[in-house]
PDB file of N, CA and C in Angstrom:
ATOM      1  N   UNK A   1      11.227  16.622  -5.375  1.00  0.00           N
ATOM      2  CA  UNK A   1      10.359  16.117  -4.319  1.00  0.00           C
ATOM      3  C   UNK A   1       9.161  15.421  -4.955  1.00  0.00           C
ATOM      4  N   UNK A   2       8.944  14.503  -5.087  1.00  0.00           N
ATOM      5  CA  UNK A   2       7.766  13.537  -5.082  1.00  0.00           C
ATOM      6  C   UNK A   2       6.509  13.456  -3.891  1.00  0.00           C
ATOM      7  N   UNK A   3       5.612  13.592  -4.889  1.00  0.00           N
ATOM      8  CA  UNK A   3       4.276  13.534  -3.430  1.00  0.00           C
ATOM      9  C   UNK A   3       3.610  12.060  -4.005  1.00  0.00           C
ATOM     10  N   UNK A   4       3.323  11.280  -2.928  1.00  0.00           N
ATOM     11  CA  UNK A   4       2.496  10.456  -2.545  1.00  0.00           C
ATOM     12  C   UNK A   4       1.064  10.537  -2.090  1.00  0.00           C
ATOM     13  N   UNK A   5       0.236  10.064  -3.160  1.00  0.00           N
ATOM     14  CA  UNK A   5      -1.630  10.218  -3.041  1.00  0.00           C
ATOM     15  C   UNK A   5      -1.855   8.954  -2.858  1.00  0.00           C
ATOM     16  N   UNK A   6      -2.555   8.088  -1.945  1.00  0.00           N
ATOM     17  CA  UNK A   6      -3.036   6.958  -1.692  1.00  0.00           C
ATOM     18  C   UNK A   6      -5.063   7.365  -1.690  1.00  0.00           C
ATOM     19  N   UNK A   7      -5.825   6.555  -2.084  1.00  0.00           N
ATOM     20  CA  UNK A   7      -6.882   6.582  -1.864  1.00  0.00           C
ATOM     21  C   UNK A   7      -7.378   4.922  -2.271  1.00  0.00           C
ATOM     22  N   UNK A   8      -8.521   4.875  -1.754  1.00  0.00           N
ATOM     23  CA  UNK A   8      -8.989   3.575  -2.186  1.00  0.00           C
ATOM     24  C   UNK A   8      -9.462   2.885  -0.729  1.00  0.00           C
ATOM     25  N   UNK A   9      -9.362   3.489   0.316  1.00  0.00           N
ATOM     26  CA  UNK A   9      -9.978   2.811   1.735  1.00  0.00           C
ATOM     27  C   UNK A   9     -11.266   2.860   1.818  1.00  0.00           C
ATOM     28  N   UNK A  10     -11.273   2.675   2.866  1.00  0.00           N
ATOM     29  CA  UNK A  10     -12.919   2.528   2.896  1.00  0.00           C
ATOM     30  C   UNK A  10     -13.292   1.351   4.319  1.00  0.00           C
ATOM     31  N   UNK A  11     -14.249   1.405   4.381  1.00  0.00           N
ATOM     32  CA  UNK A  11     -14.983   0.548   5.520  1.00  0.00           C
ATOM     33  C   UNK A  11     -15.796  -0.761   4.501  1.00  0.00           C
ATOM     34  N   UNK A  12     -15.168  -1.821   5.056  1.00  0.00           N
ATOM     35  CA  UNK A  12     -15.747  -2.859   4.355  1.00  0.00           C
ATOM     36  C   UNK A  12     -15.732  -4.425   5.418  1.00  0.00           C
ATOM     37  N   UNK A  13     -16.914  -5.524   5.016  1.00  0.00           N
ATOM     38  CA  UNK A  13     -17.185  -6.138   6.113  1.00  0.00           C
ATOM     39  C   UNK A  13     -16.084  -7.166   5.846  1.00  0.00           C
ATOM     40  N   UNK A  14     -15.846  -7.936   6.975  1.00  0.00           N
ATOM     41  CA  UNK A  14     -15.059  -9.250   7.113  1.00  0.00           C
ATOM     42  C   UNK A  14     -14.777 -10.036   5.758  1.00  0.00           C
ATOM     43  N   UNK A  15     -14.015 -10.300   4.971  1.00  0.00           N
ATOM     44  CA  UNK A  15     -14.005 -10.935   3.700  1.00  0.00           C
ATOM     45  C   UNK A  15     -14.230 -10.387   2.384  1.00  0.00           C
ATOM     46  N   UNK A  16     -14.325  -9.442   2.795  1.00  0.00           N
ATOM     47  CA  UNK A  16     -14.195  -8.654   1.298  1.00  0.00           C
ATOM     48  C   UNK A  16     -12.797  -8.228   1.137  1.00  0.00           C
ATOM     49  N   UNK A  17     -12.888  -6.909  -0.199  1.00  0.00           N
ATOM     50  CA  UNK A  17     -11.842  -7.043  -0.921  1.00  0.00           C
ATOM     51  C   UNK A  17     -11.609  -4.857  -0.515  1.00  0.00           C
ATOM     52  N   UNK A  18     -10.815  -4.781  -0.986  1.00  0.00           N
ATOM     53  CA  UNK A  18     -10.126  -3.305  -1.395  1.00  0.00           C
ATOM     54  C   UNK A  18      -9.173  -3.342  -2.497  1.00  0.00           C
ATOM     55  N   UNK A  19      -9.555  -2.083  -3.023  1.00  0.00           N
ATOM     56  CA  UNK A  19      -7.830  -1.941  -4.048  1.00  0.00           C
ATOM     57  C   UNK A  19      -7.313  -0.456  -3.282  1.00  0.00           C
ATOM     58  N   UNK A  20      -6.104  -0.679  -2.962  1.00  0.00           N
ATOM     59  CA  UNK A  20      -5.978   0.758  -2.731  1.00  0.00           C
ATOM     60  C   UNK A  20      -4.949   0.854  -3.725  1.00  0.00           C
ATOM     61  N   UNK A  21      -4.632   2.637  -4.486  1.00  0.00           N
ATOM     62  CA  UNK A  21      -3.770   2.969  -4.886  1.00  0.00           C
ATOM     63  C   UNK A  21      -2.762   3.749  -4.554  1.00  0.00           C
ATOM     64  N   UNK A  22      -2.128   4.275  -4.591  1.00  0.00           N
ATOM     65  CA  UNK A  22      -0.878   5.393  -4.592  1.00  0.00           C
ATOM     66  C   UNK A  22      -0.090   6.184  -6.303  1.00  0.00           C
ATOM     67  N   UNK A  23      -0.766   7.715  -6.084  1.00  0.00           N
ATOM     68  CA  UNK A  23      -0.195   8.046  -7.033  1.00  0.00           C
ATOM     69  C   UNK A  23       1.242   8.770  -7.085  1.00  0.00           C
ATOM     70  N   UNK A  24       1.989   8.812  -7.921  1.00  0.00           N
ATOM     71  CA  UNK A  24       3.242   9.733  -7.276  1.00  0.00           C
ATOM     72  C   UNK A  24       2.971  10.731  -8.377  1.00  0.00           C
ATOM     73  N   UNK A  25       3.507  11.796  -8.033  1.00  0.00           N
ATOM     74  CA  UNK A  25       3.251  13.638  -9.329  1.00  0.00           C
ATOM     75  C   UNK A  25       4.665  13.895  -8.075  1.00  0.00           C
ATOM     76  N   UNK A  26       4.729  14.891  -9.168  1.00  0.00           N
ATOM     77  CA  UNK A  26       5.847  15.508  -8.648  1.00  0.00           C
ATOM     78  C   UNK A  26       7.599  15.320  -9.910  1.00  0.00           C
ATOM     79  N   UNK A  27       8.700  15.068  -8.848  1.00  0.00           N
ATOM     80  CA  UNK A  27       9.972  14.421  -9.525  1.00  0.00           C
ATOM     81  C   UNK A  27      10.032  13.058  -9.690  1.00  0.00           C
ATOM     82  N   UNK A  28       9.123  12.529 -10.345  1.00  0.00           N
ATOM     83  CA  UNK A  28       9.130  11.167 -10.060  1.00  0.00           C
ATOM     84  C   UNK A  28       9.586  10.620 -11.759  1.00  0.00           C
ATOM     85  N   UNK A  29      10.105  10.995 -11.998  1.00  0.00           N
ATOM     86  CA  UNK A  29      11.351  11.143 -13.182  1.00  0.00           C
ATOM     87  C   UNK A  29      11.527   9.297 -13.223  1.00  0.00           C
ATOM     88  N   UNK A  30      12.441   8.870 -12.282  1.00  0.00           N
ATOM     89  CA  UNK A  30      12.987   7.894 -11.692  1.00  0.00           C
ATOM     90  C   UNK A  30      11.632   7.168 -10.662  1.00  0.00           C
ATOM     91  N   UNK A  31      10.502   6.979 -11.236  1.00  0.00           N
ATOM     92  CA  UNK A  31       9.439   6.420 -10.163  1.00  0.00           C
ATOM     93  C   UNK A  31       9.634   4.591 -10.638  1.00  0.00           C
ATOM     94  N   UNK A  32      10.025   4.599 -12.186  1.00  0.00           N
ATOM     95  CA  UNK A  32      10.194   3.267 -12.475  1.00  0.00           C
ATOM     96  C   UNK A  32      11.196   2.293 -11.721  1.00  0.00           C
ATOM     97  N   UNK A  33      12.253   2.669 -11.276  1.00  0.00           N
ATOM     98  CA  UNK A  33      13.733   2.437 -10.529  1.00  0.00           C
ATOM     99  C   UNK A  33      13.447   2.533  -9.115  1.00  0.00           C
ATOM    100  N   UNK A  34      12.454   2.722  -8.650  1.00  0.00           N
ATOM    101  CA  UNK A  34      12.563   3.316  -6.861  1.00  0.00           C
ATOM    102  C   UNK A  34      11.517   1.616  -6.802  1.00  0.00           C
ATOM    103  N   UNK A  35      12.035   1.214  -5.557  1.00  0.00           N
ATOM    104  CA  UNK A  35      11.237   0.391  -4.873  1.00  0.00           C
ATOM    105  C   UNK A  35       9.993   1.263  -4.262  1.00  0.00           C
ATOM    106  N   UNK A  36       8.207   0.038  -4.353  1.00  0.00           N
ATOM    107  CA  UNK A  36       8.091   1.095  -3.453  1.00  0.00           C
ATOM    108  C   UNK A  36       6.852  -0.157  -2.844  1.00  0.00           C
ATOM    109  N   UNK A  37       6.432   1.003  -1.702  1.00  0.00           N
ATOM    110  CA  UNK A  37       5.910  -0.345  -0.545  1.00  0.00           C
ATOM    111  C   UNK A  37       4.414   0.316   0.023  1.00  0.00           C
ATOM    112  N   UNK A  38       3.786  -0.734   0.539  1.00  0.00           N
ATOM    113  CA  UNK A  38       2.346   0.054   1.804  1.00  0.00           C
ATOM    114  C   UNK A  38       3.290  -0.763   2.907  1.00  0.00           C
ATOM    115  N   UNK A  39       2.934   0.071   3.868  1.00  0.00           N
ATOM    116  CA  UNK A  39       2.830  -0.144   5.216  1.00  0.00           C
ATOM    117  C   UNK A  39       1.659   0.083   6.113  1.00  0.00           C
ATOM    118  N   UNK A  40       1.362  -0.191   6.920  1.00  0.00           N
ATOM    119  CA  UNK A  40      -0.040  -0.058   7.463  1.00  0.00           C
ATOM    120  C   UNK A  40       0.294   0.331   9.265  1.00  0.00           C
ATOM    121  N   UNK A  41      -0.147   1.034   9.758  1.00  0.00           N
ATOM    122  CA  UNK A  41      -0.475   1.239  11.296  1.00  0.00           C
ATOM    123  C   UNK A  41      -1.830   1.126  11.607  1.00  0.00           C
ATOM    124  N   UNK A  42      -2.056   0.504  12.821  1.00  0.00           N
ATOM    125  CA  UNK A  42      -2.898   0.145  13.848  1.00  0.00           C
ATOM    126  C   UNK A  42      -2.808   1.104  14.943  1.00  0.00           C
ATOM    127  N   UNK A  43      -4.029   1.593  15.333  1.00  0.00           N
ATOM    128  CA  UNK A  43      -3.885   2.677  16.644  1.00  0.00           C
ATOM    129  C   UNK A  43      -3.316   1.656  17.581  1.00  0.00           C
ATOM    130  N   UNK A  44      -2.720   2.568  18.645  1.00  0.00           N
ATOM    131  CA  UNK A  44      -1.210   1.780  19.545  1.00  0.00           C
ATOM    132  C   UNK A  44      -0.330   0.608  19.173  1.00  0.00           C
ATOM    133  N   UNK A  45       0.191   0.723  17.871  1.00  0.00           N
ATOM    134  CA  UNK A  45       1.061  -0.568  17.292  1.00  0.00           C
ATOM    135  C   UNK A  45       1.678   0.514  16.506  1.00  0.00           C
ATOM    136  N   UNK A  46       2.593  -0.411  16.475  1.00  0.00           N
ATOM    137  CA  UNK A  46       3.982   0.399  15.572  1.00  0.00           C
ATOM    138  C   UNK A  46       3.749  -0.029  13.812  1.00  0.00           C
ATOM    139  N   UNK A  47       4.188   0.869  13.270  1.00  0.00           N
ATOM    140  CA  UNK A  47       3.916   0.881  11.278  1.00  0.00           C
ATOM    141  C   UNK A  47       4.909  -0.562  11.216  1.00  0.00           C
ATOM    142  N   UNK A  48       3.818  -1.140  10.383  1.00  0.00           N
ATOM    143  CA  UNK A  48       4.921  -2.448   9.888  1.00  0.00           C
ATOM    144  C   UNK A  48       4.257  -2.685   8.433  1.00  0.00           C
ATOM    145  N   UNK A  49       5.402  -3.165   7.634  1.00  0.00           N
ATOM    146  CA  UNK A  49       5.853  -3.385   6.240  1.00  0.00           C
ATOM    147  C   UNK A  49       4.560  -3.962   5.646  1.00  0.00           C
ATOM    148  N   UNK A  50       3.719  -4.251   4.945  1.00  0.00           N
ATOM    149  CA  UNK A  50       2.673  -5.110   4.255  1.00  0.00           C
ATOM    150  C   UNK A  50       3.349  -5.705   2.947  1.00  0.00           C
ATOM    151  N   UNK A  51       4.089  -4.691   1.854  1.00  0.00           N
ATOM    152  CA  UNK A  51       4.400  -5.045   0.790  1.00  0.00           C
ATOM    153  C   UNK A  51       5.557  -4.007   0.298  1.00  0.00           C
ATOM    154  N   UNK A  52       5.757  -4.932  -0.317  1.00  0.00           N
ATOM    155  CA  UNK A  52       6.906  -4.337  -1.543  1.00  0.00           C
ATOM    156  C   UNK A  52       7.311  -4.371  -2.927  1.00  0.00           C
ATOM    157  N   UNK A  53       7.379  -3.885  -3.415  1.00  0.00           N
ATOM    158  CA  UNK A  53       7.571  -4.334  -5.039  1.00  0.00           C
ATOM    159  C   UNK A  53       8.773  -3.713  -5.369  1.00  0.00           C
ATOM    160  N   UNK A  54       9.817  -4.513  -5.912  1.00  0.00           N
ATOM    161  CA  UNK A  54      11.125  -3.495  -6.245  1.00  0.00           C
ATOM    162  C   UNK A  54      10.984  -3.124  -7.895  1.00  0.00           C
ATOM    163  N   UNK A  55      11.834  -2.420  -8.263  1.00  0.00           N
ATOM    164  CA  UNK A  55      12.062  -1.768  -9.972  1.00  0.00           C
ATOM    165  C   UNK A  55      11.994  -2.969 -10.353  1.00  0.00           C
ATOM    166  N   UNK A  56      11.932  -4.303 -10.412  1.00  0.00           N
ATOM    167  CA  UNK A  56      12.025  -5.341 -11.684  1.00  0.00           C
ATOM    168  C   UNK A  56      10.607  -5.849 -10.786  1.00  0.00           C
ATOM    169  N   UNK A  57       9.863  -5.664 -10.120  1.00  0.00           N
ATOM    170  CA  UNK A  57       8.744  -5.699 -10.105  1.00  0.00           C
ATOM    171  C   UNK A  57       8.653  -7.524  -8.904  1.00  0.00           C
ATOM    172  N   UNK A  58       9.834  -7.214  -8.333  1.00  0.00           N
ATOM    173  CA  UNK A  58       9.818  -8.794  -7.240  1.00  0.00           C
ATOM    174  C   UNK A  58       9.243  -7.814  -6.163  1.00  0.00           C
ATOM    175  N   UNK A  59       8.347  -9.201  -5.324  1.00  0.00           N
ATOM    176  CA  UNK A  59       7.891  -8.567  -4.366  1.00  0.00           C
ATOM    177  C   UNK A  59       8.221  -9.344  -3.064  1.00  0.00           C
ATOM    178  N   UNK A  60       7.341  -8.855  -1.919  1.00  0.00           N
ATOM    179  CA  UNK A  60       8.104  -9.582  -0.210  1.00  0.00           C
ATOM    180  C   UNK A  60       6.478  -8.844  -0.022  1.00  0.00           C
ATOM    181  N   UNK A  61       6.000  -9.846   1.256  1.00  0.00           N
ATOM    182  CA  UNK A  61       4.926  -9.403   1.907  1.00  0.00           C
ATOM    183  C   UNK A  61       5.267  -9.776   2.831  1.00  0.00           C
ATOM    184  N   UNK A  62       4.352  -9.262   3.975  1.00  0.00           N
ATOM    185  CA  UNK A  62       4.384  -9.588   5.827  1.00  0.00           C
ATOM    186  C   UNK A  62       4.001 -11.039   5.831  1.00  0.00           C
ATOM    187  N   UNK A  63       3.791 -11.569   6.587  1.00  0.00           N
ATOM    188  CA  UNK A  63       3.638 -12.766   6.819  1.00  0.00           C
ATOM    189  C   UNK A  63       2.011 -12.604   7.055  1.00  0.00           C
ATOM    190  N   UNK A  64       1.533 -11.328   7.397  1.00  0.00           N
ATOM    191  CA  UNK A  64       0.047 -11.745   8.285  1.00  0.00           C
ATOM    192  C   UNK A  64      -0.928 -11.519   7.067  1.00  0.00           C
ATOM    193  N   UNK A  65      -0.261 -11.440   5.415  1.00  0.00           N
ATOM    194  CA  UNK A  65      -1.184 -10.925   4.508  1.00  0.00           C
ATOM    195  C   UNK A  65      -0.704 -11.669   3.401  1.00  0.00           C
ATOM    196  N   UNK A  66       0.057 -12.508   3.717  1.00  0.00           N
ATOM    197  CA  UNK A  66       0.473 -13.291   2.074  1.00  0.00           C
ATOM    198  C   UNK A  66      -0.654 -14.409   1.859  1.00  0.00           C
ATOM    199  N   UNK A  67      -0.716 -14.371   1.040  1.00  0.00           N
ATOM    200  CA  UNK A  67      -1.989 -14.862  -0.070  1.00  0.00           C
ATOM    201  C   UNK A  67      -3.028 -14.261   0.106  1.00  0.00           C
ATOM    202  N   UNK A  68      -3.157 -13.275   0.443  1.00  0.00           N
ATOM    203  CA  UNK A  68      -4.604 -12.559   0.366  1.00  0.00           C
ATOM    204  C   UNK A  68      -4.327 -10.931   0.064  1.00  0.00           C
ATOM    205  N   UNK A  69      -3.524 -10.358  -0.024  1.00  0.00           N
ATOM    206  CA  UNK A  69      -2.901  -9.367  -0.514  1.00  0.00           C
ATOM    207  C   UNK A  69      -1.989  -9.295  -1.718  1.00  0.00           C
ATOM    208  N   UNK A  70      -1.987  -8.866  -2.819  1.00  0.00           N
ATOM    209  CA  UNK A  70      -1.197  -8.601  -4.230  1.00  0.00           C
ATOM    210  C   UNK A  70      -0.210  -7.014  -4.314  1.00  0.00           C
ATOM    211  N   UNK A  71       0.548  -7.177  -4.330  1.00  0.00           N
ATOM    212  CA  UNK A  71       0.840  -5.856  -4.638  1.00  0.00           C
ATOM    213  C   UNK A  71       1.663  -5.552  -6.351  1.00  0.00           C
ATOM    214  N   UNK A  72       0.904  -4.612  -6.930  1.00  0.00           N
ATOM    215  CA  UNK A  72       1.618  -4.256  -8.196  1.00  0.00           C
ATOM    216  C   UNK A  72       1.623  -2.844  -8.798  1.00  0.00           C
ATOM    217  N   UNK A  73       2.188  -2.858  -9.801  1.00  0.00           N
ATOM    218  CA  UNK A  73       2.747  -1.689 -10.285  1.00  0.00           C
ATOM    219  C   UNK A  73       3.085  -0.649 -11.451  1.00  0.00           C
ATOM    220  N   UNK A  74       2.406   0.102 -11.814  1.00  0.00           N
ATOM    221  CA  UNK A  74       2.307   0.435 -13.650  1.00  0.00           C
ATOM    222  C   UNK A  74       3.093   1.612 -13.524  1.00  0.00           C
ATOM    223  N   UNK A  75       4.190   1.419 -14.278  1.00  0.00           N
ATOM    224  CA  UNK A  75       5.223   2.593 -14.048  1.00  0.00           C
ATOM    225  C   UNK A  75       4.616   3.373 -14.971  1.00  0.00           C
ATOM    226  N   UNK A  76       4.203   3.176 -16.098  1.00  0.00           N
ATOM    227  CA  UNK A  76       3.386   4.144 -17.193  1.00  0.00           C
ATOM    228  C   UNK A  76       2.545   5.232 -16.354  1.00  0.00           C
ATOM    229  N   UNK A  77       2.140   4.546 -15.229  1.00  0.00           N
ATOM    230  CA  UNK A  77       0.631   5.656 -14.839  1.00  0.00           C
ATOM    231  C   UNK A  77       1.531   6.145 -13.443  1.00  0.00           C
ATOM    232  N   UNK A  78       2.463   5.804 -13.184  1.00  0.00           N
ATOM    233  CA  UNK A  78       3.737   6.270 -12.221  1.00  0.00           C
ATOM    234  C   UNK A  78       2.317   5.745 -10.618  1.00  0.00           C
ATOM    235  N   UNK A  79       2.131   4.767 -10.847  1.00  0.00           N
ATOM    236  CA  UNK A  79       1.166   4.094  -9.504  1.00  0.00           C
ATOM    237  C   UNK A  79       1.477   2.996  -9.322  1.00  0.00           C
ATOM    238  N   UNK A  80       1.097   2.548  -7.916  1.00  0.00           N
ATOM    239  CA  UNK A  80       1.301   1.471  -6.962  1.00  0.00           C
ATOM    240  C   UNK A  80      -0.176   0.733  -6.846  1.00  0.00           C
ATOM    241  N   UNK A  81      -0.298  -0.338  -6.793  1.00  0.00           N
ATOM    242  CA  UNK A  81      -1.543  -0.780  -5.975  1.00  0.00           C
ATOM    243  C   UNK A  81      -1.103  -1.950  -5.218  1.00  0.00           C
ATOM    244  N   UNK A  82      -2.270  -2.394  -4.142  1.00  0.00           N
ATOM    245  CA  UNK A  82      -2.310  -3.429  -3.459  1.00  0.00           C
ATOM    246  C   UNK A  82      -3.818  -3.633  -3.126  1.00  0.00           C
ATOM    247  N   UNK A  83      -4.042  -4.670  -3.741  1.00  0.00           N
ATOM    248  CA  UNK A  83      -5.289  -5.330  -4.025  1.00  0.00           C
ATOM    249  C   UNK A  83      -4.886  -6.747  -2.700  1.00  0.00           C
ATOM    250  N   UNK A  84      -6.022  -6.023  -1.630  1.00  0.00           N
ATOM    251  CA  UNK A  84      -6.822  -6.688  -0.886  1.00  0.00           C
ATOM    252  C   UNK A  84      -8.187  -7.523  -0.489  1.00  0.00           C
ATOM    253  N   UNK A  85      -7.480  -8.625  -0.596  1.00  0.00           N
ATOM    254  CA  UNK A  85      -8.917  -9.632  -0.248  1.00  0.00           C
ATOM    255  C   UNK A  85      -8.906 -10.742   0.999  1.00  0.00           C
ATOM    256  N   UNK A  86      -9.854 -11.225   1.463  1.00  0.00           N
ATOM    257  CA  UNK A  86     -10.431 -11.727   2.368  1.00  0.00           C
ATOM    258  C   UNK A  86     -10.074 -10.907   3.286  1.00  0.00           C
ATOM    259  N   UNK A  87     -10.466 -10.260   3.507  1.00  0.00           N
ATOM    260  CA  UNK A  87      -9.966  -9.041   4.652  1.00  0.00           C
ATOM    261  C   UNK A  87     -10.252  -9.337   5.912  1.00  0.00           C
ATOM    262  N   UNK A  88      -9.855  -8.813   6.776  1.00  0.00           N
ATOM    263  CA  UNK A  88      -9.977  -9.548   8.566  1.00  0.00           C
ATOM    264  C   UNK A  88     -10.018  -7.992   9.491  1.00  0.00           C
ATOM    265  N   UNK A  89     -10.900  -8.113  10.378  1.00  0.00           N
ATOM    266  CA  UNK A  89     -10.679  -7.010  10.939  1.00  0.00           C
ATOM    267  C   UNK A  89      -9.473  -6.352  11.666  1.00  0.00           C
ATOM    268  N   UNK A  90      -8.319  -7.610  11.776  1.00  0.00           N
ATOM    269  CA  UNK A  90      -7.148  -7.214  12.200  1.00  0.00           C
ATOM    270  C   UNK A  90      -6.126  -6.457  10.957  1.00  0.00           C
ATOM    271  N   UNK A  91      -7.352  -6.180  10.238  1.00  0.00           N
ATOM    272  CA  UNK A  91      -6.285  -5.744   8.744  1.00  0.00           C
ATOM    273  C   UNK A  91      -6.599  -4.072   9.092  1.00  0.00           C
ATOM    274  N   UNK A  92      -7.681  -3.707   9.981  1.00  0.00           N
ATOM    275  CA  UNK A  92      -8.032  -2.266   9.768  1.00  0.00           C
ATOM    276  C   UNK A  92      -6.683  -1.627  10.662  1.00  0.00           C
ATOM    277  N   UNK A  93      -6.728  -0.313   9.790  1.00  0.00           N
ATOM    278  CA  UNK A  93      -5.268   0.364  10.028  1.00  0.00           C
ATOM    279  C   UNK A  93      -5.096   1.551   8.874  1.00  0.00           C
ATOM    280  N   UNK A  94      -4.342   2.534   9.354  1.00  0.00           N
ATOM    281  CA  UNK A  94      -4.112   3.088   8.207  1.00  0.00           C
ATOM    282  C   UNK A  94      -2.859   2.584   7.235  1.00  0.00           C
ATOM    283  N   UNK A  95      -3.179   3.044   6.230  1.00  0.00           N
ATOM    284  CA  UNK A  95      -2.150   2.253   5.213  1.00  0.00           C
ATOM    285  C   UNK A  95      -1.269   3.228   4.323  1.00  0.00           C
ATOM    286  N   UNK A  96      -0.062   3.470   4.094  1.00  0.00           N
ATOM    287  CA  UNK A  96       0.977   4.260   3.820  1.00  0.00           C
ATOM    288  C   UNK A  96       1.555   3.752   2.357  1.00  0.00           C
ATOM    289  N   UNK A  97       1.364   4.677   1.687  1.00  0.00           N
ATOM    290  CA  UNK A  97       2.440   4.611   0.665  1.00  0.00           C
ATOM    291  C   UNK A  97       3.797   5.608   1.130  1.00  0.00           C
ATOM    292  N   UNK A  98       4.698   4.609   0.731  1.00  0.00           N
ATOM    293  CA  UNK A  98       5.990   4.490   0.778  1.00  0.00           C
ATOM    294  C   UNK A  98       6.984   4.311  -0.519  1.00  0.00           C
ATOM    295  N   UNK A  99       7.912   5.273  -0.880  1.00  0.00           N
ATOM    296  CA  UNK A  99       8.808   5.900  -2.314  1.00  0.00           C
ATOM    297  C   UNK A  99      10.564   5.417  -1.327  1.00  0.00           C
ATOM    298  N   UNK A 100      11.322   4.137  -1.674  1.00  0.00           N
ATOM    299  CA  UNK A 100      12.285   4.759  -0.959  1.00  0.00           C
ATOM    300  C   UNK A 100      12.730   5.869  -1.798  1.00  0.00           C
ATOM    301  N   UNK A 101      13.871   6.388  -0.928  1.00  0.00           N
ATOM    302  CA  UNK A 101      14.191   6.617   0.146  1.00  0.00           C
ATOM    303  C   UNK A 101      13.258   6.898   1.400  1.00  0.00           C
ATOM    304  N   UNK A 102      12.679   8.238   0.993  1.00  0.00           N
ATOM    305  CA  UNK A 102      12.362   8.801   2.109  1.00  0.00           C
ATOM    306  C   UNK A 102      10.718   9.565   1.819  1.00  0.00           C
ATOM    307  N   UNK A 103       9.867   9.100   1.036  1.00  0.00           N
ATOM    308  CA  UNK A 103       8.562   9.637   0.238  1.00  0.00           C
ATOM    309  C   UNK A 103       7.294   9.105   1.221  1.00  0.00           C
ATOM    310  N   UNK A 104       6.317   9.759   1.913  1.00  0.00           N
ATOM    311  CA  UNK A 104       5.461   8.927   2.367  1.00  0.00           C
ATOM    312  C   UNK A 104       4.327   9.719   2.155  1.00  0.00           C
ATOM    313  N   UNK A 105       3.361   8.474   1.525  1.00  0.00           N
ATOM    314  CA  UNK A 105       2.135   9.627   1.105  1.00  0.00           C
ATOM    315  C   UNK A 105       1.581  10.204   2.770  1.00  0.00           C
ATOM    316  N   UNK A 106      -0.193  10.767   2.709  1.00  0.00           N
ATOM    317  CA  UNK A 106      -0.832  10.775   3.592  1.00  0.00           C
ATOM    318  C   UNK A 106      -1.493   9.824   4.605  1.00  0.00           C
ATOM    319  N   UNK A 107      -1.445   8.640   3.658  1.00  0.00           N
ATOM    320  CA  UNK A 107      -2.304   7.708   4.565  1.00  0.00           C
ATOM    321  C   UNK A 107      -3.890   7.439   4.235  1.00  0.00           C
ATOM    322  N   UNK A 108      -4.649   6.374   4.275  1.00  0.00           N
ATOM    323  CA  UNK A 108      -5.917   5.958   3.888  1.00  0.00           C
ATOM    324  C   UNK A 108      -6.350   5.303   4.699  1.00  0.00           C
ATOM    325  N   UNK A 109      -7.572   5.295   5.230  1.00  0.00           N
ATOM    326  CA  UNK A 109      -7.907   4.684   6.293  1.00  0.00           C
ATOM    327  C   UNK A 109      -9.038   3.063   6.029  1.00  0.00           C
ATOM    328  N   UNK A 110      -8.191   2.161   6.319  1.00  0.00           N
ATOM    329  CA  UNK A 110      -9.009   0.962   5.857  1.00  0.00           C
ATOM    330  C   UNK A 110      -9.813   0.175   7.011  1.00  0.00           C
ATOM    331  N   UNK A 111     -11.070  -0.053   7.086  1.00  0.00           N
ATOM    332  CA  UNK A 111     -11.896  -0.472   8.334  1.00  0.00           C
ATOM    333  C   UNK A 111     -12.257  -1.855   7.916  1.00  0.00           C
ATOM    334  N   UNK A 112     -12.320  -2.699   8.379  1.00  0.00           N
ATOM    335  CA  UNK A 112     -12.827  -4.180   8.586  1.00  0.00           C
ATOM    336  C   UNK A 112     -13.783  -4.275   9.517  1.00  0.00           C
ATOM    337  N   UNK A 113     -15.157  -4.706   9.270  1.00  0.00           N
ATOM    338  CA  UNK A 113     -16.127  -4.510  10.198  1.00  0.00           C
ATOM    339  C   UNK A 113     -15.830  -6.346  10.239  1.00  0.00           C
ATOM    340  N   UNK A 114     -16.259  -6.731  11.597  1.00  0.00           N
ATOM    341  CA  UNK A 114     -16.347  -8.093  12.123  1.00  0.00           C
ATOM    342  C   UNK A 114     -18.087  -8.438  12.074  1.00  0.00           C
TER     343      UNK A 114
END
């Protein structure tokens, strides 16, 4: 079993930046080989995809965050990041690390003040 630690949110104004991370501890033996992703929820909206990075390190973003969102990956330190900038208040949401299969951290709460 693999656990998922995300931290790095925070409340920040219109156009700025965040890094959030995700650590994995645990069986994460195989953390280099696992795709892994943020997803983000909005109170009353359904969790949708932000990023992805697979084992050879290709990535896919949402459409509402490409070019202003990075996502990458240091299998050495068995962590994820996604380095956020120009931020929009439609970006505030909580944000999920995600291990496939089935790994989901706690969640971090990211605020965009307008």
């Amino acid at each position: 079993q693999v656990q998922l630690v995300e931290s790095g949110g925070g409340l920040v104004e219109a156009g700025g930046s965040l890094r959030l991370s995700c650590a994995a501890s645990g069986s994460n033996a195989d953390f280099g080989i696992r795709s892994m992703h943020w997803y983000r929820q909005a109170p009353g909206k359904q969790r949708e995809l932000v990023a992805l990075i697979s084992s050879v390190s290709r990535t896919t973003y949402g459409d509402s965050v490409k070019g202003r969102f990075t996502i990458s990956r240091d299998n050495a330190k068995n962590t994820v990041y996604l380095q956020m900038n120009s931020l929009k208040p439609e970006d505030t949401a909580v944000y999920y690390c995600h291990q496939s299969p089935s790994s989901w951290g706690q969640g971090t709460q990211v605020t965009v003040s307008s």
